[in-house]
PDB file of N, CA and C in Angstrom:
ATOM      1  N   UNK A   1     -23.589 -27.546   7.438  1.00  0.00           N
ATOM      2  CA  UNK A   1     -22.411 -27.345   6.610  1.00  0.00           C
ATOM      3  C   UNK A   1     -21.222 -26.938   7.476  1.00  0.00           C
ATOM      4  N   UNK A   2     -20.063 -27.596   7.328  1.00  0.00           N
ATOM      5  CA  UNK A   2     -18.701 -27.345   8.035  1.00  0.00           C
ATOM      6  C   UNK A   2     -18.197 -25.978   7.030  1.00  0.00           C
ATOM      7  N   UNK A   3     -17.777 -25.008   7.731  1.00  0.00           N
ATOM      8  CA  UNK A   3     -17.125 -23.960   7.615  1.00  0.00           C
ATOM      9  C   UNK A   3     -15.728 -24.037   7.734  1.00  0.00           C
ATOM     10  N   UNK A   4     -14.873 -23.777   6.505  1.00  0.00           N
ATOM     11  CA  UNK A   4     -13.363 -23.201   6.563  1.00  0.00           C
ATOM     12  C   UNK A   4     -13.209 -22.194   7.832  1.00  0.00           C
ATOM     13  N   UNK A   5     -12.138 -22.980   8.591  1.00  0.00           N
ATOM     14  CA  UNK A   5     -11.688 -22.099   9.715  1.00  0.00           C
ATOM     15  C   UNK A   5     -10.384 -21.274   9.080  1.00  0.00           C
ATOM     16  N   UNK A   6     -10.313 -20.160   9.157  1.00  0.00           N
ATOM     17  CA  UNK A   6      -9.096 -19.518   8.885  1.00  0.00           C
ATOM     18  C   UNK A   6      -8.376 -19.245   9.845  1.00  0.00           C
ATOM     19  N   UNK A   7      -7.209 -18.945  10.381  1.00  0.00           N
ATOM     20  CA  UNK A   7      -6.144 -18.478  10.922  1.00  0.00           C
ATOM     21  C   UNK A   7      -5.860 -17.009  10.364  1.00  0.00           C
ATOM     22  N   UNK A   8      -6.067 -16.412  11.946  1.00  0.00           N
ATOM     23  CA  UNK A   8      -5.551 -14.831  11.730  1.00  0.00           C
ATOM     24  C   UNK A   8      -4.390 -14.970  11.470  1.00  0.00           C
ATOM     25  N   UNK A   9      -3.589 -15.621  11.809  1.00  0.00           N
ATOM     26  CA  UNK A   9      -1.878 -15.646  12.047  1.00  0.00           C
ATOM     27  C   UNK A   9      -1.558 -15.973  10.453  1.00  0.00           C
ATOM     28  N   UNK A  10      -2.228 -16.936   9.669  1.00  0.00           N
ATOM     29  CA  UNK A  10      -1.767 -17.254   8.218  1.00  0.00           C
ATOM     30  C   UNK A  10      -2.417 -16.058   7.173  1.00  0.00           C
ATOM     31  N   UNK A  11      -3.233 -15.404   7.836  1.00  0.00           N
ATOM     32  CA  UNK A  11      -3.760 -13.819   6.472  1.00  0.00           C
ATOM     33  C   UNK A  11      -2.564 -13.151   7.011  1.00  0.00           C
ATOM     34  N   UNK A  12      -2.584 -12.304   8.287  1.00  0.00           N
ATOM     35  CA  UNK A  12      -1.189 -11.795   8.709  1.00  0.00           C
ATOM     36  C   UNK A  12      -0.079 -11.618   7.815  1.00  0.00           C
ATOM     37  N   UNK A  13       0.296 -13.728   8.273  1.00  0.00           N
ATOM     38  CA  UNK A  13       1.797 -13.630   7.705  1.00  0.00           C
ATOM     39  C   UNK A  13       1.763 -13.148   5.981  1.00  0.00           C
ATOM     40  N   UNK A  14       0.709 -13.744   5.632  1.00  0.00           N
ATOM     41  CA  UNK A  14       0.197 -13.544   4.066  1.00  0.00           C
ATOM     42  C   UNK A  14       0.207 -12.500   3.373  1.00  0.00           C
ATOM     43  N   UNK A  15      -0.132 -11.019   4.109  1.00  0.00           N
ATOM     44  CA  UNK A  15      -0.549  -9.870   3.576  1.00  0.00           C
ATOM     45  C   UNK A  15       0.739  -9.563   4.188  1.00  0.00           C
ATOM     46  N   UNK A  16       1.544  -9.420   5.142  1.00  0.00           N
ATOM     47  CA  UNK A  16       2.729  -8.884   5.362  1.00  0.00           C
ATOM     48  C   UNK A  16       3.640  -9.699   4.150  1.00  0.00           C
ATOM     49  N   UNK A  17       3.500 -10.422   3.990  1.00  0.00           N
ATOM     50  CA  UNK A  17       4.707 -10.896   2.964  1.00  0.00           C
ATOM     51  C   UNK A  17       4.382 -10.017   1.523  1.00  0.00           C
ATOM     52  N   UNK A  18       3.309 -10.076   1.309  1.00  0.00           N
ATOM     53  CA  UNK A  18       3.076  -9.268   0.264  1.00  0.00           C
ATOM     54  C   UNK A  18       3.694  -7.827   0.314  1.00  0.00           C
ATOM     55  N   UNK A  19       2.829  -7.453   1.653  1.00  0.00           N
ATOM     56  CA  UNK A  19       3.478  -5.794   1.310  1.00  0.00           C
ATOM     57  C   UNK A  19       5.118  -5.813   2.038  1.00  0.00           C
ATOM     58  N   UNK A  20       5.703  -6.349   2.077  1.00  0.00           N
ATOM     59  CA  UNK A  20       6.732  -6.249   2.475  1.00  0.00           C
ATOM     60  C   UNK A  20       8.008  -6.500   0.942  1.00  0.00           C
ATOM     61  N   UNK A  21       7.437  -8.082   0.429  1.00  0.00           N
ATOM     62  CA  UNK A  21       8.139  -8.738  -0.406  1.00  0.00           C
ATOM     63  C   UNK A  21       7.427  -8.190  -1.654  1.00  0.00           C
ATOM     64  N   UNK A  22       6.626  -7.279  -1.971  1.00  0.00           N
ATOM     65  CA  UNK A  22       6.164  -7.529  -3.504  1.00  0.00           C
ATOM     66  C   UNK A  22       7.367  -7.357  -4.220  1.00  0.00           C
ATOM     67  N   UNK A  23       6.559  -8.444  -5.572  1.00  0.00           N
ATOM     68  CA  UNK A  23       7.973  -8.400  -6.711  1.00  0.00           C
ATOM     69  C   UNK A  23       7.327  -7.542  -7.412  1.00  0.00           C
ATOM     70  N   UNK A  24       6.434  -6.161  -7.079  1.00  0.00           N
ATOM     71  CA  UNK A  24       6.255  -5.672  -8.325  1.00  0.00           C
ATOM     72  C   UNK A  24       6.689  -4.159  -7.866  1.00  0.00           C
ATOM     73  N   UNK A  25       6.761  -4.308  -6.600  1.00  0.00           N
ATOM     74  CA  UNK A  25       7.341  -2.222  -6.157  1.00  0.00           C
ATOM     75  C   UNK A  25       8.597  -2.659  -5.010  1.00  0.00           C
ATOM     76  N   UNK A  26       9.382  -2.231  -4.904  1.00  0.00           N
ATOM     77  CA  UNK A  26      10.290  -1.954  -3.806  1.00  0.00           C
ATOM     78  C   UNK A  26      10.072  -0.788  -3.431  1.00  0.00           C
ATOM     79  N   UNK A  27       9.743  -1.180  -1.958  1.00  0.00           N
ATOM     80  CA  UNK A  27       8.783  -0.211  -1.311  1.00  0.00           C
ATOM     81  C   UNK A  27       9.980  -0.191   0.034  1.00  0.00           C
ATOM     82  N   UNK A  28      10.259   1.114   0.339  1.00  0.00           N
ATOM     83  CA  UNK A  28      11.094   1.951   1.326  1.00  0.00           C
ATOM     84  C   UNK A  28      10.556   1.124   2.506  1.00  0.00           C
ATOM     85  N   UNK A  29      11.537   0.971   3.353  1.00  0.00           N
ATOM     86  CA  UNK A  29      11.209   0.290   4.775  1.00  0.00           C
ATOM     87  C   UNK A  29      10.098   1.501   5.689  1.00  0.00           C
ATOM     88  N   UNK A  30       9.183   0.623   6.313  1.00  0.00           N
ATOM     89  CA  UNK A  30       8.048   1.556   6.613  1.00  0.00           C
ATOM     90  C   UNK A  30       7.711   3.032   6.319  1.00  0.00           C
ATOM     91  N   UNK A  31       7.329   2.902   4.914  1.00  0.00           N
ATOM     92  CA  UNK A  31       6.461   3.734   4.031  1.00  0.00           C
ATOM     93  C   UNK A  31       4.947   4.374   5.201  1.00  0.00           C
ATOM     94  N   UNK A  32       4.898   2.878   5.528  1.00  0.00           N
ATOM     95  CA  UNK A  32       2.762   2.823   5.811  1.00  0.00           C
ATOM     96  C   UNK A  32       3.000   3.276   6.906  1.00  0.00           C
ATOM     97  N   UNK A  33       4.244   3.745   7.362  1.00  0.00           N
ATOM     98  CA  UNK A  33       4.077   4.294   9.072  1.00  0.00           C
ATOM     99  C   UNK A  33       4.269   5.836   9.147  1.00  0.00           C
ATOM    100  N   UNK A  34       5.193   6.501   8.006  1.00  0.00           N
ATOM    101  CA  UNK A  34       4.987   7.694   8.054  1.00  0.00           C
ATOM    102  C   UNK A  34       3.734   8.757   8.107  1.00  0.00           C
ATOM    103  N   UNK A  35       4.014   9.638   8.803  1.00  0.00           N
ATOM    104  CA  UNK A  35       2.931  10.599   8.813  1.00  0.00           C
ATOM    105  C   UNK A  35       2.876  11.785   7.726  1.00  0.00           C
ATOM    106  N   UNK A  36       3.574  12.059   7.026  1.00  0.00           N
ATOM    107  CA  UNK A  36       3.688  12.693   6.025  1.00  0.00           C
ATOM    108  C   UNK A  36       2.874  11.980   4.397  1.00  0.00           C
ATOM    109  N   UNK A  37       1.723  12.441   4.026  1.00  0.00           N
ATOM    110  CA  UNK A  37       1.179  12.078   2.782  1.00  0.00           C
ATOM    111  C   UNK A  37       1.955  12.316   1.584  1.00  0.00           C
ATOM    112  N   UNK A  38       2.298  13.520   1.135  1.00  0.00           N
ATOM    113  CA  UNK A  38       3.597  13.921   0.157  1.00  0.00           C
ATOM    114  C   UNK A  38       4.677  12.778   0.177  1.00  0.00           C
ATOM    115  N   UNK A  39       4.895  12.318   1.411  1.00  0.00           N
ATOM    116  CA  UNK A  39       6.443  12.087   1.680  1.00  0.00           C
ATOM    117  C   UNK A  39       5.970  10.674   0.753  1.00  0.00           C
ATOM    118  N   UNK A  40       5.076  10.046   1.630  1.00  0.00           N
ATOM    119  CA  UNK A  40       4.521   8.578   1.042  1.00  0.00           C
ATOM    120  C   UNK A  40       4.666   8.772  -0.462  1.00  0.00           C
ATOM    121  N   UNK A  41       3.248   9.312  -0.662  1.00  0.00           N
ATOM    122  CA  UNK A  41       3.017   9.865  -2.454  1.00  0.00           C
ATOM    123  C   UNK A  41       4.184   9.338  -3.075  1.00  0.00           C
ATOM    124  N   UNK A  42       5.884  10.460  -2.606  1.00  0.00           N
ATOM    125  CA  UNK A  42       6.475  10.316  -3.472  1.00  0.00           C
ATOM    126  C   UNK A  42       7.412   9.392  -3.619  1.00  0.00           C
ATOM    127  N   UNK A  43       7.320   8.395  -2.475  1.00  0.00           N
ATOM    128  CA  UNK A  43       7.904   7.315  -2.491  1.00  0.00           C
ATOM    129  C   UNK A  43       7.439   6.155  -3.136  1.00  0.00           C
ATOM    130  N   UNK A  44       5.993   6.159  -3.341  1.00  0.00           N
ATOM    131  CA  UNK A  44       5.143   4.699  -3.894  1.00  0.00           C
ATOM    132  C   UNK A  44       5.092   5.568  -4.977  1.00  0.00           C
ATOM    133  N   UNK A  45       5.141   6.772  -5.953  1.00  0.00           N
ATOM    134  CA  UNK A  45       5.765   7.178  -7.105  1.00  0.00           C
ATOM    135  C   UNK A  45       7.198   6.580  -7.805  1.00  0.00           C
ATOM    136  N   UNK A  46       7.794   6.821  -6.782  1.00  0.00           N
ATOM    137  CA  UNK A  46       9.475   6.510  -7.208  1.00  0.00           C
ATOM    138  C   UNK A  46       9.670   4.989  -7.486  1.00  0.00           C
ATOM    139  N   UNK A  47       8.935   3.912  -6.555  1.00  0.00           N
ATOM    140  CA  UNK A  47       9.084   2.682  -6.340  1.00  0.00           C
ATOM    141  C   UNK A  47       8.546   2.318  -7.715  1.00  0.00           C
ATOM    142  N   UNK A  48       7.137   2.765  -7.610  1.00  0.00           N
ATOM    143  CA  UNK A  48       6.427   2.537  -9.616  1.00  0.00           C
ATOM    144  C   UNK A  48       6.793   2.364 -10.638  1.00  0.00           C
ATOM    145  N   UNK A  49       7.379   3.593 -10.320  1.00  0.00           N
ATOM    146  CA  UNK A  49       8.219   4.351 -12.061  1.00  0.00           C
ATOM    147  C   UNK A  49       9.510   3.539 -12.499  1.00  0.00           C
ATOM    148  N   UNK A  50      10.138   3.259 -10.908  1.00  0.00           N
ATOM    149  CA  UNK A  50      11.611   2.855 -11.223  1.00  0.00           C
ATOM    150  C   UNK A  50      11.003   1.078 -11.418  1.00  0.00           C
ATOM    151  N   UNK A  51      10.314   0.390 -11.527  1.00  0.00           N
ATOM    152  CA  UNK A  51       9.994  -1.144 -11.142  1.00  0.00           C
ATOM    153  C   UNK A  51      10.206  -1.571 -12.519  1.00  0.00           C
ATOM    154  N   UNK A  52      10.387  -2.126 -13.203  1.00  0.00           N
ATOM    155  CA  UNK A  52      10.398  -2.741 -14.271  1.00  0.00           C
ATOM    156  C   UNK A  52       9.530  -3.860 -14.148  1.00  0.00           C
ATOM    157  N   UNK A  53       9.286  -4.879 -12.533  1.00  0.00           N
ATOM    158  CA  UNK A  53       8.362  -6.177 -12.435  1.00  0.00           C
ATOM    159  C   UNK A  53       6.558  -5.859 -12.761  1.00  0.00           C
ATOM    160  N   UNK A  54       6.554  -4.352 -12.885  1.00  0.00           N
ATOM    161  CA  UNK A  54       5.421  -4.467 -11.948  1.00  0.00           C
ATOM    162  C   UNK A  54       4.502  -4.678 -13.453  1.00  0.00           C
ATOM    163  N   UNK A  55       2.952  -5.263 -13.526  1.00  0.00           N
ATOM    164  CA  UNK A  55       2.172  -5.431 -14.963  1.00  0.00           C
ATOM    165  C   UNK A  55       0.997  -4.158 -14.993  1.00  0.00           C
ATOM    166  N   UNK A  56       1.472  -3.252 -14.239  1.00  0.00           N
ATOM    167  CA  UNK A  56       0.409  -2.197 -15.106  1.00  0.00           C
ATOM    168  C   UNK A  56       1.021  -0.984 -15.130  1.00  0.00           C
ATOM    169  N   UNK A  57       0.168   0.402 -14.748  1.00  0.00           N
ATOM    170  CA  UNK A  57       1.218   1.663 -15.207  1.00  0.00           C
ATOM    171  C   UNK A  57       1.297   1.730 -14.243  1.00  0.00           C
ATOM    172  N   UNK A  58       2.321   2.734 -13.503  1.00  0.00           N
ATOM    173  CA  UNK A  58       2.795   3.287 -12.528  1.00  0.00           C
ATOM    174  C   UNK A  58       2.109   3.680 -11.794  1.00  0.00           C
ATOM    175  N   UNK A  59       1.055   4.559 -11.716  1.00  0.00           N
ATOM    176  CA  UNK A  59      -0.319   5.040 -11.097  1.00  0.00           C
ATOM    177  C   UNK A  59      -0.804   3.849 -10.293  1.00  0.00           C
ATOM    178  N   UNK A  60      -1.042   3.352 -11.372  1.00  0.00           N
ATOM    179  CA  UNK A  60      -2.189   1.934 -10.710  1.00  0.00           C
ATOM    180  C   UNK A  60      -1.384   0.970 -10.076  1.00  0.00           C
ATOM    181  N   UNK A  61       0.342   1.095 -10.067  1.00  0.00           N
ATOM    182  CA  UNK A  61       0.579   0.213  -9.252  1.00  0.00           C
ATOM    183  C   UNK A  61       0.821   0.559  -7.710  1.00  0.00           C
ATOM    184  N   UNK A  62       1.099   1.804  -7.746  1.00  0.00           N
ATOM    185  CA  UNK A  62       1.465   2.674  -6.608  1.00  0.00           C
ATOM    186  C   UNK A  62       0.156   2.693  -5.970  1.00  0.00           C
ATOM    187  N   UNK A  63      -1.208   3.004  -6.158  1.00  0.00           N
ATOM    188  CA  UNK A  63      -2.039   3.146  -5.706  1.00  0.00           C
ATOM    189  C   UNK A  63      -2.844   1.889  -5.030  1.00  0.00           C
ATOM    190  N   UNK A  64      -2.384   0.458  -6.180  1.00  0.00           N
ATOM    191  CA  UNK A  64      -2.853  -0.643  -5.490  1.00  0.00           C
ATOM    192  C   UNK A  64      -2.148  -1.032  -4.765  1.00  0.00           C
ATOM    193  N   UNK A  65      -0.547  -0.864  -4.336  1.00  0.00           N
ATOM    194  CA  UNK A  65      -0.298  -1.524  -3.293  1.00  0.00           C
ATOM    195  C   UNK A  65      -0.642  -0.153  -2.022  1.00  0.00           C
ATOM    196  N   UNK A  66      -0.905   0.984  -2.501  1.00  0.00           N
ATOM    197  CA  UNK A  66      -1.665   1.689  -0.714  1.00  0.00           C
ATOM    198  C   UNK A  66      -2.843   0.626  -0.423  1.00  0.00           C
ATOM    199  N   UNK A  67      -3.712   0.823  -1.246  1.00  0.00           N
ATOM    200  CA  UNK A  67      -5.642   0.754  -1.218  1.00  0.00           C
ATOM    201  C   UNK A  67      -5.119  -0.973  -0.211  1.00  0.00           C
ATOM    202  N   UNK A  68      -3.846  -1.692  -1.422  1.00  0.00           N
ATOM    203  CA  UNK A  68      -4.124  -2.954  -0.471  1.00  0.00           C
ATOM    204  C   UNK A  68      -3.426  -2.961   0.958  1.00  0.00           C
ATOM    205  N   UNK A  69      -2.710  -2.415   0.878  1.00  0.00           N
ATOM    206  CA  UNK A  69      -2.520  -1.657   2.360  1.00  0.00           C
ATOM    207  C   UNK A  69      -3.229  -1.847   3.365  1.00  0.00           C
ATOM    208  N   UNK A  70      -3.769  -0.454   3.254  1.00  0.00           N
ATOM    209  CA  UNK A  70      -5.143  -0.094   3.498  1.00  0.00           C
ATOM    210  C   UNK A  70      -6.081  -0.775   4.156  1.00  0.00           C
ATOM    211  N   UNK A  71      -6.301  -1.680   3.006  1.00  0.00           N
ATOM    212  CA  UNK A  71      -7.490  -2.758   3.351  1.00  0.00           C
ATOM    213  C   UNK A  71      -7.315  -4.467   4.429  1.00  0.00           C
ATOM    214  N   UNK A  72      -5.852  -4.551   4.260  1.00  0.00           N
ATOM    215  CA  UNK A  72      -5.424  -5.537   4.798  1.00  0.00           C
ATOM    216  C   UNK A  72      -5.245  -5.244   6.150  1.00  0.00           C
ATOM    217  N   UNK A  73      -4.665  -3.958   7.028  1.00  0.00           N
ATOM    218  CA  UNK A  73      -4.765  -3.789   7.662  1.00  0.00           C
ATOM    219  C   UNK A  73      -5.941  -3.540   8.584  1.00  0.00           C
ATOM    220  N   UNK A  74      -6.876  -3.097   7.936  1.00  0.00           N
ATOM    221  CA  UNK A  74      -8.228  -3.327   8.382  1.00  0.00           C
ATOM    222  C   UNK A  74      -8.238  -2.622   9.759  1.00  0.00           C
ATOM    223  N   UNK A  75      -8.561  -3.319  11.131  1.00  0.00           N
ATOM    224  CA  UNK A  75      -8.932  -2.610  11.916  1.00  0.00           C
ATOM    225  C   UNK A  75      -7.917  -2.261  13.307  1.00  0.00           C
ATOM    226  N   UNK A  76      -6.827  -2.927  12.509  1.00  0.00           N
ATOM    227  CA  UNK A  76      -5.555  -3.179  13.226  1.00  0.00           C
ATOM    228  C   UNK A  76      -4.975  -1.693  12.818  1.00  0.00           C
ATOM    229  N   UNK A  77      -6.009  -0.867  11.796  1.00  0.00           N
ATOM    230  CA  UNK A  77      -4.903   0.299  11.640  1.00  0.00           C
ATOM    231  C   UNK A  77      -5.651   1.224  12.277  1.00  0.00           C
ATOM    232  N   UNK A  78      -4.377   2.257  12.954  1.00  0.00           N
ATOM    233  CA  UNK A  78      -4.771   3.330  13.845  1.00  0.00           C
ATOM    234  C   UNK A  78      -5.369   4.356  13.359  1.00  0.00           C
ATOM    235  N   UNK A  79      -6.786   4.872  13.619  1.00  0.00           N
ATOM    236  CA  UNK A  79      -7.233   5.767  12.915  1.00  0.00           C
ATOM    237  C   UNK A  79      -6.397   7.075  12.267  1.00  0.00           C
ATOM    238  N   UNK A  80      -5.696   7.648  13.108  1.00  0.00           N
ATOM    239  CA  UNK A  80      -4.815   8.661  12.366  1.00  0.00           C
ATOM    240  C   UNK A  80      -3.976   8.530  11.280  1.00  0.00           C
ATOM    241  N   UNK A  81      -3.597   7.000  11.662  1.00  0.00           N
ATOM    242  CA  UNK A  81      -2.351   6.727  10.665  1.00  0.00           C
ATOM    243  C   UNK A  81      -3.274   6.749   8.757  1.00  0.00           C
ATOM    244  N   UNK A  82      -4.643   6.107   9.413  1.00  0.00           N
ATOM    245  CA  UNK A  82      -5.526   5.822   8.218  1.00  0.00           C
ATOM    246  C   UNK A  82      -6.046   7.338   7.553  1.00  0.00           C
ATOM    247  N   UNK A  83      -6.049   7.858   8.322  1.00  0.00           N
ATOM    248  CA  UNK A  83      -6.792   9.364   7.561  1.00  0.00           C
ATOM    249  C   UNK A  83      -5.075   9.522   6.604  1.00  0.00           C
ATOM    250  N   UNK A  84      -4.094   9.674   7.362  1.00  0.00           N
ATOM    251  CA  UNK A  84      -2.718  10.045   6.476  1.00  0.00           C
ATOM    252  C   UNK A  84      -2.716   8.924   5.245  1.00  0.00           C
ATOM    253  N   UNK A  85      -3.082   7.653   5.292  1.00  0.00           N
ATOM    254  CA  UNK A  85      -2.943   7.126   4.576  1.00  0.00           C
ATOM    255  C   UNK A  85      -4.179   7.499   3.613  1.00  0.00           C
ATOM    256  N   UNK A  86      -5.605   8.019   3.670  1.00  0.00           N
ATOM    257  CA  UNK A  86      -6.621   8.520   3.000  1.00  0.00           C
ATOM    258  C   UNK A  86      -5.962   9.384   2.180  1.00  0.00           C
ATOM    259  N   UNK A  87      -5.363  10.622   2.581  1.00  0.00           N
ATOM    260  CA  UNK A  87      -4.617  11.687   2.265  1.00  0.00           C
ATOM    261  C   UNK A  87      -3.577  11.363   1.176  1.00  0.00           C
ATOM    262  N   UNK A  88      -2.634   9.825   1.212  1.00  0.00           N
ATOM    263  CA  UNK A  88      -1.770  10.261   0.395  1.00  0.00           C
ATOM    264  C   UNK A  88      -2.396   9.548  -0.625  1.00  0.00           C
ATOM    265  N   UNK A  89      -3.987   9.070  -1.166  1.00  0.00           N
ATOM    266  CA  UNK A  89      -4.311   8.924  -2.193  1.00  0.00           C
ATOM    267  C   UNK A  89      -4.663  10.066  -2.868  1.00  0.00           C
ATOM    268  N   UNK A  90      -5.051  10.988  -2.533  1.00  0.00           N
ATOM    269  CA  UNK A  90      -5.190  12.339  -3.197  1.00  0.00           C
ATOM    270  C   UNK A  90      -4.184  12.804  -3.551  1.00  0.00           C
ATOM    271  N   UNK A  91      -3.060  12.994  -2.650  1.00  0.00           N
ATOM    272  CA  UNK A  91      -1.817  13.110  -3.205  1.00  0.00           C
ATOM    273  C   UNK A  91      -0.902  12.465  -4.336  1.00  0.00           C
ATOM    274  N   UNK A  92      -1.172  11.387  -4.486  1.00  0.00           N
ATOM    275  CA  UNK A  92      -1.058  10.584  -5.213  1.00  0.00           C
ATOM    276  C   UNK A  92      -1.455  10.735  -6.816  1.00  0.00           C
ATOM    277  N   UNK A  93      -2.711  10.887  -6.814  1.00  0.00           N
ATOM    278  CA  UNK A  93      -3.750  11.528  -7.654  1.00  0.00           C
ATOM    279  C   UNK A  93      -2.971  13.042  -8.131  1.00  0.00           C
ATOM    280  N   UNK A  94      -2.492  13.952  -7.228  1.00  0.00           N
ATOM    281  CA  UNK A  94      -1.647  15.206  -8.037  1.00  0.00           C
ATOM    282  C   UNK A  94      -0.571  14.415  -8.350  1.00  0.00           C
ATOM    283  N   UNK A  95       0.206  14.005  -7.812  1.00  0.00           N
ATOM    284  CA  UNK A  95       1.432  13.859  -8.265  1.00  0.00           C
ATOM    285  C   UNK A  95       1.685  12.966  -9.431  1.00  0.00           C
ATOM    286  N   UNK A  96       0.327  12.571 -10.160  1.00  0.00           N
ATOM    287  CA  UNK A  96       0.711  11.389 -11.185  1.00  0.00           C
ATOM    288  C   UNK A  96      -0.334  12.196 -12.145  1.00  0.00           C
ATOM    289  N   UNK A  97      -0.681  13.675 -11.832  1.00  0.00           N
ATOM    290  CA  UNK A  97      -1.772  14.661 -12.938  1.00  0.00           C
ATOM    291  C   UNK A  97      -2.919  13.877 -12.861  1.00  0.00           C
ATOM    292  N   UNK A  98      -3.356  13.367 -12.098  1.00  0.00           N
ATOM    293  CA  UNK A  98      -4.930  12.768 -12.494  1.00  0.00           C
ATOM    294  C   UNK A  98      -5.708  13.563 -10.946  1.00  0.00           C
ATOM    295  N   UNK A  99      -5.391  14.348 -10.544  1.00  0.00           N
ATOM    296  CA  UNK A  99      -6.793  15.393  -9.917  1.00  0.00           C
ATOM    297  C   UNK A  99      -7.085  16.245 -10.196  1.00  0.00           C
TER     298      UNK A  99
END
């Protein structure tokens, strides 16, 4: 059986366009690089709340574009940066009353 070859370079450009361009949060120019969890939190809060595009509640949209974050970056992300990014899901979690 022939196997789909993928291109790192076309997931890349793919998942950066997403988190860069989503039409569902306007998201602060490098959010995912700060080291501050709060700071994040309350920025993928603000982006949520204020979105009118986005199709679910505020919580769940803020949180799915970290997790996809997160996950897209995969192993390209620097462990420290990833624990801060671990961190501002908990934070996240207070700041929207669900911990």
């Amino acid at each position: 059986m022939a196997e789909k070859q993928r291109s790192d370079e076309g997931r890349e450009r793919w998942s950066q366009r997403v988190t860069e361009g989503s039409d569902a949060l306007d998201l602060e120019g490098g959010v995912f690089t700060w080291k501050d969890p709060a700071r994040i939190a309350r920025s993928l809060k603000r982006s949520a709340e204020s979105s009118d595009r986005r199709k679910s509640t505020p919580y769940r949209s803020a949180m799915s574009m970290l997790t996809f974050y997160v996950n897209r970056a995969g192993r390209e992300l620097d462990a420290d940066q990833r624990k801060v990014l671990e961190r501002t899901k908990d934070e996240l979690r207070k700041q929207f009353g669900r911990a």
